[in-house]
Protein backbone atom coordinates (compact mmCIF):
# COMPACT_ATOMS: atom_id res chain seq x y z
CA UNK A 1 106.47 104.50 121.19
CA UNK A 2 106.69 108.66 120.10
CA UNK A 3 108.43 109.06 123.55
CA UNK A 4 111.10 106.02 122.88
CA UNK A 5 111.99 107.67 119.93
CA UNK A 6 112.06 111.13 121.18
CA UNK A 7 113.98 109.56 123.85
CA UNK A 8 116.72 107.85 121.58
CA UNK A 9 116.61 111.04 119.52
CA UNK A 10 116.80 113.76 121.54
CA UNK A 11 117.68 116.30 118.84
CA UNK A 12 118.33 116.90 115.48
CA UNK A 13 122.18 116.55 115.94
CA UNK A 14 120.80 113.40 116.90
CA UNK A 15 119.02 112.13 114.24
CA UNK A 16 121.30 113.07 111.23
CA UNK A 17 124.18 110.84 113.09
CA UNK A 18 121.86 108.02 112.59
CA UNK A 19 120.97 108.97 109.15
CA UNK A 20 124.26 108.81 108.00
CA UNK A 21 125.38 105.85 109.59
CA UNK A 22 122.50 104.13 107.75
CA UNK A 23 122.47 105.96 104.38
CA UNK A 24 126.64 106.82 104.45
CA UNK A 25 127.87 103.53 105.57
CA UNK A 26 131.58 104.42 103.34
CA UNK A 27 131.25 107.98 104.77
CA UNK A 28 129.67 111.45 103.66
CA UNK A 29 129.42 111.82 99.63
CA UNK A 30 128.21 114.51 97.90
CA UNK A 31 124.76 113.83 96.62
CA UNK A 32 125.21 116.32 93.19
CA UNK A 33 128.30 115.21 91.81
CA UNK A 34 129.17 111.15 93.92
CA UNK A 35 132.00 113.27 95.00
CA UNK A 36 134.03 111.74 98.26
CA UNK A 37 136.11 115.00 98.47
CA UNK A 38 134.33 117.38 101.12
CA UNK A 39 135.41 120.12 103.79
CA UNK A 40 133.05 119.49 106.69
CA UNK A 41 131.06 122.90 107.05
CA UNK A 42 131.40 125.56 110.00
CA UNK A 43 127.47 124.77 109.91
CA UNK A 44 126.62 121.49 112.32
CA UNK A 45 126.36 118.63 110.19
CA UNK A 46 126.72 120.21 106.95
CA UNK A 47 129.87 119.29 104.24
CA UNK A 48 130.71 121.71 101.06
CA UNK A 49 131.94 119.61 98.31
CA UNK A 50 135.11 120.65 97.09
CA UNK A 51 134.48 119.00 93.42
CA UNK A 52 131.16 120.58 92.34
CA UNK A 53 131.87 123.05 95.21
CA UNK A 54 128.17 122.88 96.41
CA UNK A 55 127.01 122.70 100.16
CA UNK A 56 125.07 119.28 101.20
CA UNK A 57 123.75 116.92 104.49
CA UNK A 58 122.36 113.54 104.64
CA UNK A 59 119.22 114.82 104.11
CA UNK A 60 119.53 115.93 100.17
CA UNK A 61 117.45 114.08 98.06
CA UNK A 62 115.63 112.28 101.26
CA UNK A 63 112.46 112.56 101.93
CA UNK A 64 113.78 114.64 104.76
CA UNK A 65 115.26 117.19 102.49
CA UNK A 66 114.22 120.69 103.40
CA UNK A 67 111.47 119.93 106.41
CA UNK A 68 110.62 122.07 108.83
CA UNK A 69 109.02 118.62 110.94
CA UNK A 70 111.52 117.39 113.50
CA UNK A 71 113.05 114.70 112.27
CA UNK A 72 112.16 113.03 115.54
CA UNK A 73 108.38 112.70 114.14
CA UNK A 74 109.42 111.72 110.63
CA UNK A 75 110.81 108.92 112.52
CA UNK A 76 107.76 107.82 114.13
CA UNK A 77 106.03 108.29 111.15
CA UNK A 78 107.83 106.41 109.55
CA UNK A 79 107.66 103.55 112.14
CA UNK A 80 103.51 103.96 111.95
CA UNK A 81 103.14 104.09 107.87
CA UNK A 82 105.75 100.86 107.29
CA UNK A 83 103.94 99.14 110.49
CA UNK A 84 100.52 99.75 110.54
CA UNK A 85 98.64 96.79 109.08
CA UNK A 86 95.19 98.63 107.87
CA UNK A 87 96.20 102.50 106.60
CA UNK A 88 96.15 105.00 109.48
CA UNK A 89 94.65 107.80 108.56
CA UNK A 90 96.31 111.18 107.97
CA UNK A 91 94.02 112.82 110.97
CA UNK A 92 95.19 110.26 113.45
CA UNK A 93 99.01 110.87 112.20
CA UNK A 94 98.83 114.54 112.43
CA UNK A 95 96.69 113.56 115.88
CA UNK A 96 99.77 111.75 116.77
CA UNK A 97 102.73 113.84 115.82
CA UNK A 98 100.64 116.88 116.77
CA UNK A 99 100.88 118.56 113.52
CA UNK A 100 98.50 119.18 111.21
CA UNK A 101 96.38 116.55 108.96
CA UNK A 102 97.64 117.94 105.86
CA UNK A 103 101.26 117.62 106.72
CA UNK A 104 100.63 114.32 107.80
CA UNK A 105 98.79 112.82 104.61
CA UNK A 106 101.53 114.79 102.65
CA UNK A 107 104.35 112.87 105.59
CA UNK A 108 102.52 109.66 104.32
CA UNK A 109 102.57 110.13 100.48
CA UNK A 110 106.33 110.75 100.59
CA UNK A 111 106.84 107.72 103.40
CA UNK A 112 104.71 105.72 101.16
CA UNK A 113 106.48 106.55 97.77
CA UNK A 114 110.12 106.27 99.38
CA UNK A 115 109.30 102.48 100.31
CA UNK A 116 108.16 101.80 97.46
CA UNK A 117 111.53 103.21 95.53
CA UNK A 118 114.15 101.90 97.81
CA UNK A 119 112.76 99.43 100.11
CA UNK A 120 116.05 97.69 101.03
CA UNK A 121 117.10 101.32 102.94
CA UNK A 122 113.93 101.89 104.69
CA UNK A 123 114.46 98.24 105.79
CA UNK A 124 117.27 99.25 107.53
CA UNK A 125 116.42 102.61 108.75
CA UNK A 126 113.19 101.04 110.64
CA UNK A 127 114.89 97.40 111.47
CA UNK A 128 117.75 100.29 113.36
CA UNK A 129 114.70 102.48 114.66
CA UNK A 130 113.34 99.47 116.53
């Protein structure tokens, strides 16, 4: 399953297209201010808001926000955590994702907490990662 997602995600370009189709169905808006007046950035992927005049990407206020994980594996993570029927531990995530177990339990507490808090959008980011 890690290599069909690695597969339909082959880099981060990649993977923040799909994030905003899912969470920016309307189209980019700034995440400080609701702003829908942006310049999109000489940086790939990035937009400066020209309201609260602040940089942003998809990825502000995501569990995604500021990772140094590919966002490849926080995909299949995500995938594991919402699937998995009896908890998998956090040694047999990092195991997985080849990282270590303490980014992986920490991977799981924010997977875990983000459900919980907006369930409907996870719905549709794993019902698209499928």
């Amino acid at each position: 399953m890690l290599k069909q997602v690695y597969k339909r995600f082959p880099n981060n370009d990649r993977c923040i297209e799909f994030l905003e189709g899912v969470i920016w169905v309307d189209g980019p808006k700034c995440p400080y201010c609701g702003s829908l007046n942006y310049t999109l950035a000489k940086e790939s992927k990035r937009y400066h808001c020209n309201t609260c005049n602040t940089s942003f990407s998809v990825t502000v206020n995501t569990i995604f926000h500021k990772t140094k994980i590919d966002l490849q594996k926080w995909f299949f993570a995500i995938l594991l955590v919402y699937d998995y029927t009896s908890r998998i531990s956090a040694r047999n995530l990092g195991e997985v994702l080849e990282i270590t177990k303490d980014s992986a339990w920490l991977m799981q507490k924010k997977i875990r907490k983000s459900i919980k808090e907006n369930e409907v959008l996870f719905k549709k980011i794993i019902d698209k990662l499928k």
